[in-house]
C-alpha atoms as a PDB file:
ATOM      1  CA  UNK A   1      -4.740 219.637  31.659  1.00  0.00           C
ATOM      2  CA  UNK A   2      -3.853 218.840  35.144  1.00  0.00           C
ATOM      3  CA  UNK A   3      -7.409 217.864  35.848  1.00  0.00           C
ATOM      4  CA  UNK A   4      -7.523 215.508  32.703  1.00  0.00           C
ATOM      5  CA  UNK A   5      -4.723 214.008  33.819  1.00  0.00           C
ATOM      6  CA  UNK A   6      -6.410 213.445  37.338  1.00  0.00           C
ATOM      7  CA  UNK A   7      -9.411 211.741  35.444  1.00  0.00           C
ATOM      8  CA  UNK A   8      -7.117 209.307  33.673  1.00  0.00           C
ATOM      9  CA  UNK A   9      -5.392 208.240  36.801  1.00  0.00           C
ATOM     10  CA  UNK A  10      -8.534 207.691  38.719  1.00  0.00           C
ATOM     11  CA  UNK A  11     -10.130 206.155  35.854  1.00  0.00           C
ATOM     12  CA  UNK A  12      -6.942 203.905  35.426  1.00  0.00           C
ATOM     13  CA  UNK A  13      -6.864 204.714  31.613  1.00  0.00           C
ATOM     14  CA  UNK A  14      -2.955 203.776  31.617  1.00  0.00           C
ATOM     15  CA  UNK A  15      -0.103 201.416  33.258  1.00  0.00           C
ATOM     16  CA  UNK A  16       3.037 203.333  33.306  1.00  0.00           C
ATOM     17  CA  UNK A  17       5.465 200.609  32.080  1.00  0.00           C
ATOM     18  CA  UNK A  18       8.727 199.514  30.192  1.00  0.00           C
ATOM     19  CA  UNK A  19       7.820 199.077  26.204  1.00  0.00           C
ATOM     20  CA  UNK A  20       8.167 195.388  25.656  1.00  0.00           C
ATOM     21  CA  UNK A  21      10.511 194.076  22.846  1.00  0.00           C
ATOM     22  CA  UNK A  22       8.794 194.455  19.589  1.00  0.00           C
ATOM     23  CA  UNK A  23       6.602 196.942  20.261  1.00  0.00           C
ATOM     24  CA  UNK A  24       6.398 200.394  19.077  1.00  0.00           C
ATOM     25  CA  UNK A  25       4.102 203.619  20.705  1.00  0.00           C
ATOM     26  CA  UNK A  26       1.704 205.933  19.018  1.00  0.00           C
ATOM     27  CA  UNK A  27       1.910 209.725  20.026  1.00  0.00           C
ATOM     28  CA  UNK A  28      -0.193 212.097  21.042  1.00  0.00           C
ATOM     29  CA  UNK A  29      -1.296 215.617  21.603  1.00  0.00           C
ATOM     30  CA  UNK A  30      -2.668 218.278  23.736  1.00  0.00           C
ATOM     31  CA  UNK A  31      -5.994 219.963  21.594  1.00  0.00           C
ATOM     32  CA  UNK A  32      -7.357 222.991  23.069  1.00  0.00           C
ATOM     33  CA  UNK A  33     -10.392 224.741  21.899  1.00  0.00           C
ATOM     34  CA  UNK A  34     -12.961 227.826  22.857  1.00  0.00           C
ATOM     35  CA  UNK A  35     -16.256 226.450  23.661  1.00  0.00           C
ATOM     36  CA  UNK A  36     -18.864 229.082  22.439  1.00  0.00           C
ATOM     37  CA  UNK A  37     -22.681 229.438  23.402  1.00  0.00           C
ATOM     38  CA  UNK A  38     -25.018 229.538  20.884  1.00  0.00           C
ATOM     39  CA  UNK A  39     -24.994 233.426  21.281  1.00  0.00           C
ATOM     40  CA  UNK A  40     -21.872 233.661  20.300  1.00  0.00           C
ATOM     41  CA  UNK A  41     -20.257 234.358  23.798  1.00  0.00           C
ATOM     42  CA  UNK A  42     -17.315 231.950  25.616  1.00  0.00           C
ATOM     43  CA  UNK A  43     -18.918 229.327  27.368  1.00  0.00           C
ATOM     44  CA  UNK A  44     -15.295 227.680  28.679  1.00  0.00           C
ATOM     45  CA  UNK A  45     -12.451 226.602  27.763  1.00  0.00           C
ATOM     46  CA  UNK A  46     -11.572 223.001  26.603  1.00  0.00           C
ATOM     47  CA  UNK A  47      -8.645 221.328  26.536  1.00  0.00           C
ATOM     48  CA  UNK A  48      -8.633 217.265  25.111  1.00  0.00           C
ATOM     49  CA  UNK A  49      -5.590 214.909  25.074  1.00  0.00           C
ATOM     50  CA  UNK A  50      -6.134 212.871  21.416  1.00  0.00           C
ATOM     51  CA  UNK A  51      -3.925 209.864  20.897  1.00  0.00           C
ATOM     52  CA  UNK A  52      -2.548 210.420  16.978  1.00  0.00           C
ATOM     53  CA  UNK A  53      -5.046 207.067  15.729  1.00  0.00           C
ATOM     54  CA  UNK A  54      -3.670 207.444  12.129  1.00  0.00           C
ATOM     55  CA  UNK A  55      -0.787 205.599  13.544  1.00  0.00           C
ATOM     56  CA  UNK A  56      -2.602 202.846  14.668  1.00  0.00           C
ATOM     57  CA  UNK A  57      -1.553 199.541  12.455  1.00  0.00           C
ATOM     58  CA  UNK A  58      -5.063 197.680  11.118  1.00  0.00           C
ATOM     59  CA  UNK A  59      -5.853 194.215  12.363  1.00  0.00           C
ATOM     60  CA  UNK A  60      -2.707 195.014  15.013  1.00  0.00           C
ATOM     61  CA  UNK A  61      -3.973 198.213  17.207  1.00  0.00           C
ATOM     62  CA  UNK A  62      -7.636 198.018  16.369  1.00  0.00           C
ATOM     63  CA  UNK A  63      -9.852 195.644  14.281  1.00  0.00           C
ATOM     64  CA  UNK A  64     -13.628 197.624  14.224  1.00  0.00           C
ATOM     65  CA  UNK A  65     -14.148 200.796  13.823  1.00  0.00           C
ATOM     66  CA  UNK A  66     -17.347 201.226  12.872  1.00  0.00           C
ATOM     67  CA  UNK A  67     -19.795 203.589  15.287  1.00  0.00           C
ATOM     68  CA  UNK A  68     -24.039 204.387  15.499  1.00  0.00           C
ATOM     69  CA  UNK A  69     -24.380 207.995  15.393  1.00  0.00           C
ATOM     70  CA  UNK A  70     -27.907 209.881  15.529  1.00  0.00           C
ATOM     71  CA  UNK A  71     -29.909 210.689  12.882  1.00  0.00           C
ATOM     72  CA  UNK A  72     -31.193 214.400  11.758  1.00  0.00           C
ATOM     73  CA  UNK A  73     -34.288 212.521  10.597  1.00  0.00           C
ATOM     74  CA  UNK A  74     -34.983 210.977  13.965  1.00  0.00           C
ATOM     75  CA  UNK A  75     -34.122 214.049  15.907  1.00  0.00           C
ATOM     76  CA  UNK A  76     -36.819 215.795  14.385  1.00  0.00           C
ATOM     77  CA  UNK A  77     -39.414 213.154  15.059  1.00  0.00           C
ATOM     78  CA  UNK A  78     -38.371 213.049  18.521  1.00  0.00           C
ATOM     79  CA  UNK A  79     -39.091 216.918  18.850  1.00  0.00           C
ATOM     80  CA  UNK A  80     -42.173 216.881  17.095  1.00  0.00           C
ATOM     81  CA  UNK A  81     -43.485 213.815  19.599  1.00  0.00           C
ATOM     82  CA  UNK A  82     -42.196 215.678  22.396  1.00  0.00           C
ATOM     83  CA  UNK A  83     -43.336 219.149  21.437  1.00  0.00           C
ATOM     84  CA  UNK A  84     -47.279 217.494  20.709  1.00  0.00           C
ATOM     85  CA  UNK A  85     -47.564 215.613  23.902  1.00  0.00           C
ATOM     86  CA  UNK A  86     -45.824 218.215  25.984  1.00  0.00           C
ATOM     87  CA  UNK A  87     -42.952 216.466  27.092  1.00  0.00           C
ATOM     88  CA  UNK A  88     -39.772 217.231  29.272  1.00  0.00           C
ATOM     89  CA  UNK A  89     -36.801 217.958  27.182  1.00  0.00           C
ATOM     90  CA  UNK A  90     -33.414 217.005  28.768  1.00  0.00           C
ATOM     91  CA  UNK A  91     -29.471 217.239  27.685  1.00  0.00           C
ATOM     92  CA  UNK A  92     -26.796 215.230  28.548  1.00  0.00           C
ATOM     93  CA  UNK A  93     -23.148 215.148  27.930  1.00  0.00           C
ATOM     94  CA  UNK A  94     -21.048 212.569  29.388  1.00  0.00           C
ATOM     95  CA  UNK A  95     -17.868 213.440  30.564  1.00  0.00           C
ATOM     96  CA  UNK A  96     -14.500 212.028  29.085  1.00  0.00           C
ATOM     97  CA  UNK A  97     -16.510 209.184  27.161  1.00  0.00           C
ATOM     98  CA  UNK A  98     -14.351 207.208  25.653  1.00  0.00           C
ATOM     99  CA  UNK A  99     -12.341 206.658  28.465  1.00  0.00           C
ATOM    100  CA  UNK A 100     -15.259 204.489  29.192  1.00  0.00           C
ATOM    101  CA  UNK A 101     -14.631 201.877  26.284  1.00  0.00           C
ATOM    102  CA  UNK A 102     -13.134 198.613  26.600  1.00  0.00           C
ATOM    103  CA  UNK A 103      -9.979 198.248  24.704  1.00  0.00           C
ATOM    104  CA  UNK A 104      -9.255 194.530  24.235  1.00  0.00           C
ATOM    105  CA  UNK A 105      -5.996 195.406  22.109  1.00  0.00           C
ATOM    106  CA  UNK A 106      -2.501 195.665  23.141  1.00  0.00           C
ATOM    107  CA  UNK A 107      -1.595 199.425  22.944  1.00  0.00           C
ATOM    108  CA  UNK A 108       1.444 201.969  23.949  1.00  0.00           C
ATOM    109  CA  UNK A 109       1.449 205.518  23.699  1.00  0.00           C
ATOM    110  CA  UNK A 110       4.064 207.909  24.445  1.00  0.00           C
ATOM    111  CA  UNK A 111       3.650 210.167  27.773  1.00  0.00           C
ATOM    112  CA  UNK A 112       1.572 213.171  27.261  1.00  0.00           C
ATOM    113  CA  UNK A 113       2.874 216.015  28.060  1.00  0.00           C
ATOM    114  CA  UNK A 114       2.151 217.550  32.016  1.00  0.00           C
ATOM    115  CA  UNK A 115       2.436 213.267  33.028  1.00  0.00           C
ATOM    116  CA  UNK A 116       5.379 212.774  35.830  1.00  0.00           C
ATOM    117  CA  UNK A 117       7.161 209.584  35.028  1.00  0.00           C
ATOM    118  CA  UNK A 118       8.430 207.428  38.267  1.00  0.00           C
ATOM    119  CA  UNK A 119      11.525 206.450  35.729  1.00  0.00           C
ATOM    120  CA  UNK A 120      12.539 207.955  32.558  1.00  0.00           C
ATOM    121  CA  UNK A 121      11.989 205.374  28.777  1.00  0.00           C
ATOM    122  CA  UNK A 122       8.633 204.413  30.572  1.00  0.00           C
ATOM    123  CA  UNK A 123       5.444 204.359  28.898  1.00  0.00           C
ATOM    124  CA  UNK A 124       1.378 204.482  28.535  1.00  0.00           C
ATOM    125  CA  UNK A 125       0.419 200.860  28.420  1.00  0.00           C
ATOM    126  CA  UNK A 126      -3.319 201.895  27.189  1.00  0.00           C
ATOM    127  CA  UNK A 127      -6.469 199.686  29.141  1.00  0.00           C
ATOM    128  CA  UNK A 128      -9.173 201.786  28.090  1.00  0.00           C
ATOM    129  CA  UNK A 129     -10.192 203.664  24.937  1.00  0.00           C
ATOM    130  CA  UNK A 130      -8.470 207.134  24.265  1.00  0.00           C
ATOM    131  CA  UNK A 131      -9.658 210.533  21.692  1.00  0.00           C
ATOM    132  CA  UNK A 132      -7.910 209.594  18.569  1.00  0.00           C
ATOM    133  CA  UNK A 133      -8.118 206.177  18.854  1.00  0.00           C
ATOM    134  CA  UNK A 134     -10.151 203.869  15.881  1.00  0.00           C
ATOM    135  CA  UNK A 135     -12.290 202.277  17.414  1.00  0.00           C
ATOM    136  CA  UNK A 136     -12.679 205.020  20.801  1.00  0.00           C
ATOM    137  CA  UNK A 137     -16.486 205.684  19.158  1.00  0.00           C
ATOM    138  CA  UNK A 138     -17.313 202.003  18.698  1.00  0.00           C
ATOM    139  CA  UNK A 139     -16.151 201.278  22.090  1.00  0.00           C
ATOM    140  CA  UNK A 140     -18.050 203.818  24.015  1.00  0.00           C
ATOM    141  CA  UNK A 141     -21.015 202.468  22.432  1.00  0.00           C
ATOM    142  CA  UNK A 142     -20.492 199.370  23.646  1.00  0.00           C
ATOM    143  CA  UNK A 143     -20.393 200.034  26.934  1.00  0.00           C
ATOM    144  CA  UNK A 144     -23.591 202.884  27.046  1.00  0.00           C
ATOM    145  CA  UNK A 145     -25.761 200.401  24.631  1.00  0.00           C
ATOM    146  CA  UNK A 146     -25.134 197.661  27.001  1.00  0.00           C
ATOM    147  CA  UNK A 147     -26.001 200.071  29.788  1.00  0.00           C
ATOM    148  CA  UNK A 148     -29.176 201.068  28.451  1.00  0.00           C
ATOM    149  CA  UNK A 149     -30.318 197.458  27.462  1.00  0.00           C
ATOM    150  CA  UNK A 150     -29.548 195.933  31.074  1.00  0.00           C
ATOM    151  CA  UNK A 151     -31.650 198.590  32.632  1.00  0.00           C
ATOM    152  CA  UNK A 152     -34.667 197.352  30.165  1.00  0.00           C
ATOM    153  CA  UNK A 153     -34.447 200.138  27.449  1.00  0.00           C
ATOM    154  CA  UNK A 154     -35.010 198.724  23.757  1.00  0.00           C
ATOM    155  CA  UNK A 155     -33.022 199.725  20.678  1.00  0.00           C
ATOM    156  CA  UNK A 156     -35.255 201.891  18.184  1.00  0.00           C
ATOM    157  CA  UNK A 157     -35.333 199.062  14.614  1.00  0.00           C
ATOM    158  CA  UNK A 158     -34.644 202.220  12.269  1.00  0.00           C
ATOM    159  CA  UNK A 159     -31.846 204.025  14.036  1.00  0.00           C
ATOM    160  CA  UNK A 160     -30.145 202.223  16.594  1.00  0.00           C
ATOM    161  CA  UNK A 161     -29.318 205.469  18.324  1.00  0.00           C
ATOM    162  CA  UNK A 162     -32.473 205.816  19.850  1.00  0.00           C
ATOM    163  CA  UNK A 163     -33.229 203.895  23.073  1.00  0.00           C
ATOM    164  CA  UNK A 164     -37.063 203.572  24.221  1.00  0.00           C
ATOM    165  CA  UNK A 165     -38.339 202.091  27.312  1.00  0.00           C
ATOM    166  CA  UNK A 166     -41.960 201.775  28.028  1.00  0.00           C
ATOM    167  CA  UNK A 167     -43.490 201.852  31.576  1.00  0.00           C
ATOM    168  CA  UNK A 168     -47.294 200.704  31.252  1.00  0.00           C
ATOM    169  CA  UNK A 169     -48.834 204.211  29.107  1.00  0.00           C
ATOM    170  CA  UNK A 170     -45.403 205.636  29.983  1.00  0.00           C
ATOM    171  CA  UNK A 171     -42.794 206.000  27.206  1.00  0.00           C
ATOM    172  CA  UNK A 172     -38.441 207.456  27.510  1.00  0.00           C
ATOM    173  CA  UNK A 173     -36.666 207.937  24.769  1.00  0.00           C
ATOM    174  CA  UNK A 174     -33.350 208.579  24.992  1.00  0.00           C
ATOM    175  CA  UNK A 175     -31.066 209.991  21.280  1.00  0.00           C
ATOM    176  CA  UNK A 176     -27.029 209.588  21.049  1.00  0.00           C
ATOM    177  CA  UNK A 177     -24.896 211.335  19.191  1.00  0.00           C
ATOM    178  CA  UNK A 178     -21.599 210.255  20.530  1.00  0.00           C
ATOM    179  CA  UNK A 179     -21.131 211.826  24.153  1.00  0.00           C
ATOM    180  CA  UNK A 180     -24.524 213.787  23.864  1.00  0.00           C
ATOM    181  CA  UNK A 181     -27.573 212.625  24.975  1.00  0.00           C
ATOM    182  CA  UNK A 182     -31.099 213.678  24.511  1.00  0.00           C
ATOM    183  CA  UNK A 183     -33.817 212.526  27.390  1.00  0.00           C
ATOM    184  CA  UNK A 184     -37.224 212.806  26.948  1.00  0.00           C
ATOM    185  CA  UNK A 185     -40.227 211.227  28.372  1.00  0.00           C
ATOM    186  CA  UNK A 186     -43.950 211.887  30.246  1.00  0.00           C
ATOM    187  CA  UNK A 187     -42.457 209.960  32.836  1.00  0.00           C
ATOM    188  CA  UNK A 188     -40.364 212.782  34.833  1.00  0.00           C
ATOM    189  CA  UNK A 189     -39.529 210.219  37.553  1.00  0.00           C
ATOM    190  CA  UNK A 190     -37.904 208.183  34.888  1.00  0.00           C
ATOM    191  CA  UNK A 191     -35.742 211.096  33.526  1.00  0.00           C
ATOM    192  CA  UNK A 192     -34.448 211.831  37.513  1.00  0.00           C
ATOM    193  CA  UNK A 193     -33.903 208.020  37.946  1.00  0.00           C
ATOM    194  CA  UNK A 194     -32.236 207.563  34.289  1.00  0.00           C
ATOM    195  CA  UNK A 195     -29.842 210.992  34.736  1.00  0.00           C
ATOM    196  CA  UNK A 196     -28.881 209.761  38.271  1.00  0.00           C
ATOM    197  CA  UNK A 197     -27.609 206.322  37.513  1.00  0.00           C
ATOM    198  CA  UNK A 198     -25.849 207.763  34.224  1.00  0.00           C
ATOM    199  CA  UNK A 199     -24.323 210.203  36.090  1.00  0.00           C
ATOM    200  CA  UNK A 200     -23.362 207.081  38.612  1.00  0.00           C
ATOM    201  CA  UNK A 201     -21.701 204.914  35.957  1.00  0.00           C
ATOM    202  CA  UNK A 202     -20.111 207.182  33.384  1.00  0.00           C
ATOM    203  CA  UNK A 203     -20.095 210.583  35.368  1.00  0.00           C
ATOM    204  CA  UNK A 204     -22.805 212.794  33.549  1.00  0.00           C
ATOM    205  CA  UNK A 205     -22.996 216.417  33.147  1.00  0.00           C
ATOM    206  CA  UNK A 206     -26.638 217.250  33.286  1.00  0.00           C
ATOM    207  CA  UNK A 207     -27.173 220.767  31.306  1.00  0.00           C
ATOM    208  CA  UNK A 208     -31.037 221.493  31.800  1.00  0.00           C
ATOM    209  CA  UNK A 209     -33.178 221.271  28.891  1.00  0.00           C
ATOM    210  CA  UNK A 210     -32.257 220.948  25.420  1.00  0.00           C
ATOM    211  CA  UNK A 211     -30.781 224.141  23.996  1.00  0.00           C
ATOM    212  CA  UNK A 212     -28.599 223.183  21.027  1.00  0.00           C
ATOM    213  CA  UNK A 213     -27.950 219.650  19.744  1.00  0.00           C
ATOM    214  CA  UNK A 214     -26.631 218.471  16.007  1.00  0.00           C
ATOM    215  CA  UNK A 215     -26.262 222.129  15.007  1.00  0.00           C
ATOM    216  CA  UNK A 216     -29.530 223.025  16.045  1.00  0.00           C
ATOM    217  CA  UNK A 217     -30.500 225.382  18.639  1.00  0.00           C
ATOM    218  CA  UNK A 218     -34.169 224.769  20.477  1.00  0.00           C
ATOM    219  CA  UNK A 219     -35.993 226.830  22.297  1.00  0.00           C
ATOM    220  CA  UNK A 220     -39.328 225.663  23.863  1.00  0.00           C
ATOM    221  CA  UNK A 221     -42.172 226.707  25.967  1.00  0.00           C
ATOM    222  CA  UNK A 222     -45.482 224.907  26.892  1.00  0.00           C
ATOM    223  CA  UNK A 223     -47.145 225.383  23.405  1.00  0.00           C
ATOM    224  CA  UNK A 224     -44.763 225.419  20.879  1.00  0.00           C
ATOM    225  CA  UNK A 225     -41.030 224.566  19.518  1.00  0.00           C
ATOM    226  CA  UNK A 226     -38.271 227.073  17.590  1.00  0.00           C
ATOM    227  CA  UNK A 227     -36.041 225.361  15.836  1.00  0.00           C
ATOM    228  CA  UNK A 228     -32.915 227.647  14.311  1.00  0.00           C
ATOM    229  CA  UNK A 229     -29.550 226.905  13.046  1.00  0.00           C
ATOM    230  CA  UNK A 230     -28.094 230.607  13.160  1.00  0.00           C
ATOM    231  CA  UNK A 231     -24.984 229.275  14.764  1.00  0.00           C
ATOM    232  CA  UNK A 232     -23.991 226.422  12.427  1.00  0.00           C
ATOM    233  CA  UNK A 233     -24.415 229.023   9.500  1.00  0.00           C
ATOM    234  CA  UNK A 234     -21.989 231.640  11.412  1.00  0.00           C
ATOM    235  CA  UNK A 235     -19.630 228.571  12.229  1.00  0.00           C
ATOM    236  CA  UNK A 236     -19.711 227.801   8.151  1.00  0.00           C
ATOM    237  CA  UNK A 237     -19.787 231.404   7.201  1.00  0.00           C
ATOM    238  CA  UNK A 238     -16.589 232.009   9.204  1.00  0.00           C
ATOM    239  CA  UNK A 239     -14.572 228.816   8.617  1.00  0.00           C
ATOM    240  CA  UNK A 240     -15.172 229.826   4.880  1.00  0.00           C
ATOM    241  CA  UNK A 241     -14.244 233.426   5.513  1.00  0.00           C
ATOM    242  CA  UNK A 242     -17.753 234.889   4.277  1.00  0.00           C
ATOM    243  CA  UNK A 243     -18.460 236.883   6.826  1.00  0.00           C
ATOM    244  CA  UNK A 244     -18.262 240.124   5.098  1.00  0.00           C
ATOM    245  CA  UNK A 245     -20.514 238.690   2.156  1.00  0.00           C
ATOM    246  CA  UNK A 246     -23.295 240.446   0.932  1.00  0.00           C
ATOM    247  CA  UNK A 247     -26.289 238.262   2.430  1.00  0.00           C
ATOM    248  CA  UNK A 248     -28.953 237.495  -0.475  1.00  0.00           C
ATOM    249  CA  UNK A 249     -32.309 235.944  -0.621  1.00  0.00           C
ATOM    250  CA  UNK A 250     -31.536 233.348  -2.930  1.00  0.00           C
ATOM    251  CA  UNK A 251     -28.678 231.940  -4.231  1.00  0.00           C
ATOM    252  CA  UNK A 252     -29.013 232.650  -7.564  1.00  0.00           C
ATOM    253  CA  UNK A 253     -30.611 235.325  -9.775  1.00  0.00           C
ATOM    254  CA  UNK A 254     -34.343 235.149  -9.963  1.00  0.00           C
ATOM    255  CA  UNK A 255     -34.515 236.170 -13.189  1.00  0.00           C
ATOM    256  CA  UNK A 256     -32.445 233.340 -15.072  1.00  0.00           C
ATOM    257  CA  UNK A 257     -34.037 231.234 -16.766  1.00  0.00           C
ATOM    258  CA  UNK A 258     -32.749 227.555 -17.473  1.00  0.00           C
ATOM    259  CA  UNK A 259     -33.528 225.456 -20.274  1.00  0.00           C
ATOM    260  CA  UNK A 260     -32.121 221.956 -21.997  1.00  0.00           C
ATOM    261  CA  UNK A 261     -32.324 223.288 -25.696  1.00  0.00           C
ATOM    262  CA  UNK A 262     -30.468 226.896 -25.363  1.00  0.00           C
ATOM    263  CA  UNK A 263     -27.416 228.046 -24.660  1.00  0.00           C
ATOM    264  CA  UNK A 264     -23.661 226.641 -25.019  1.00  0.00           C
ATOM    265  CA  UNK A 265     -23.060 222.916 -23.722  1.00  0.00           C
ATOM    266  CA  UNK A 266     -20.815 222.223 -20.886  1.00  0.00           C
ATOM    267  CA  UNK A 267     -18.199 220.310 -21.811  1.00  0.00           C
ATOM    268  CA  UNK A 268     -18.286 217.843 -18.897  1.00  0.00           C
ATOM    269  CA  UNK A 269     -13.992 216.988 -18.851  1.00  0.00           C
ATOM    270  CA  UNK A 270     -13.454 220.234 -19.148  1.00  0.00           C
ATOM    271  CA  UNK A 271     -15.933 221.308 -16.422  1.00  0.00           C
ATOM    272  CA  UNK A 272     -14.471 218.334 -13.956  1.00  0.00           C
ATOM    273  CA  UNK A 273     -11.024 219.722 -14.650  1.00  0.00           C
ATOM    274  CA  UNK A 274     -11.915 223.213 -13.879  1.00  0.00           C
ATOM    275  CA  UNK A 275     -13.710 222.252 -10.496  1.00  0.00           C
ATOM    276  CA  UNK A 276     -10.842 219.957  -8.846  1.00  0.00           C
ATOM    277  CA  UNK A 277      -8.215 222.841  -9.681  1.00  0.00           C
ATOM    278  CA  UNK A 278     -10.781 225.053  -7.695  1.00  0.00           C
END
């Protein structure tokens, strides 16, 4: 927590201030979570200040909210490229994001707890985006799109979370999905010059190649990519307390046998009725 709270001093994320007549603050919390590997086993441990955004007054405390996030369909394209021409395979994740985003509204948010006040009945006076806020995922890409363009990457005309910039034969492409990026490219001085300057301007975590992304982990070698999803069905199997199920190879029994002239009709109020008490 401490070293959050470092992060949003040196990234000047707040002005600690009197609230001004008329104006009222939004809360916020202290989130803390167990970051897992895709085997299962504690990676770290996370800990995420989240402003309370279901406060936030419409047209007042935000305006847009609206945010590009990557598509499964274009995930798999990129892999299949990548895999067929032999490609590197790179993950990003940028650290504290949205702290990154512009925010061009007036905002005030209660001290978090851990934050030493000079004077007590003082208060956040927000200047960049925070977790929780509306428009935090907007924001932040904002500021990366506009990152990418000015250093002469073009925006992908089906899914406008995929950047591409071409060097003569030479194609990058790089995928977001809010803070995590996917680099790939035949240009390998590209990806070392692309990572570095990220890191430069929003403080990237490089971690290696591509080993889990959108609930899917990857595994690669020269010839060939494995694409599973073994931890996504654990994470579903336990939030839904299945764990102990018997596993079967197909949902339902093989042997029934459907058909639109047999059997008793559903009656379909009766059937919604019986589904939203469920």
């Amino acid at each position: 927590m401490q070293v959050e709270l470092t992060a949003f001093a040196s990234n000047k994320t707040w002005q600690i201030t009197l609230l001004p007549s008329g104006k009222k603050t939004i809360a916020c919390k202290w989130v803390y979570k167990v970051k897992h590997n895709f085997d299962r086993t504690i990676d770290h441990y996370k800990e995420q200040l989240v402003a309370k955004g279901f406060t936030q007054p419409e047209g007042l405390d935000f305006l847009d909210t609206f945010a590009l996030a990557a598509k499964l369909t274009t995930l798999r394209l990129l892999l299949a490229i990548a895999t067929s021409q032999n490609w590197t395979l790179k993950q990003l994740d940028a650290n504290n994001a949205f702290l990154h985003g512009d925010l061009h509204e007036e905002v005030y948010m209660n001290p978090p707890l851990g934050l030493s006040l000079p004077f007590p009945h003082h208060v956040c006076k927000l200047q960049c985006s925070l977790y929780g806020f509306c428009q935090a995922g907007r924001q932040w890409y904002a500021k990366l799109s506009y990152f990418l363009l000015s250093n002469k990457y073009i925006l992908f005309l089906i899914d406008h979370s995929l950047f591409l910039k071409y060097n003569g034969t030479k194609l990058t492409a790089i995928l977001v999905y809010v803070d995590d990026l996917v680099l790939t490219s035949d240009d390998n001085e590209e990806i070392t010059a692309m990572t570095a300057s990220l890191d430069h301007h929003f403080k990237i975590i490089n971690l290696g190649n591509l080993t889990y992304f959108l609930g899917l982990e990857v595994a690669c070698n020269n010839t060939s990519l494995y694409l599973s999803q073994r931890k996504y069905t654990f994470d579903l199997l336990q939030e839904t307390r299945m764990l102990d199920s018997t596993p079967m190879p197909t949902p339902m029994a093989h042997s029934s046998r459907l058909s639109s002239s047999e059997g008793t009709k559903l009656n379909p109020e009766e059937n919604f009725t019986h589904r939203r008490l469920i």
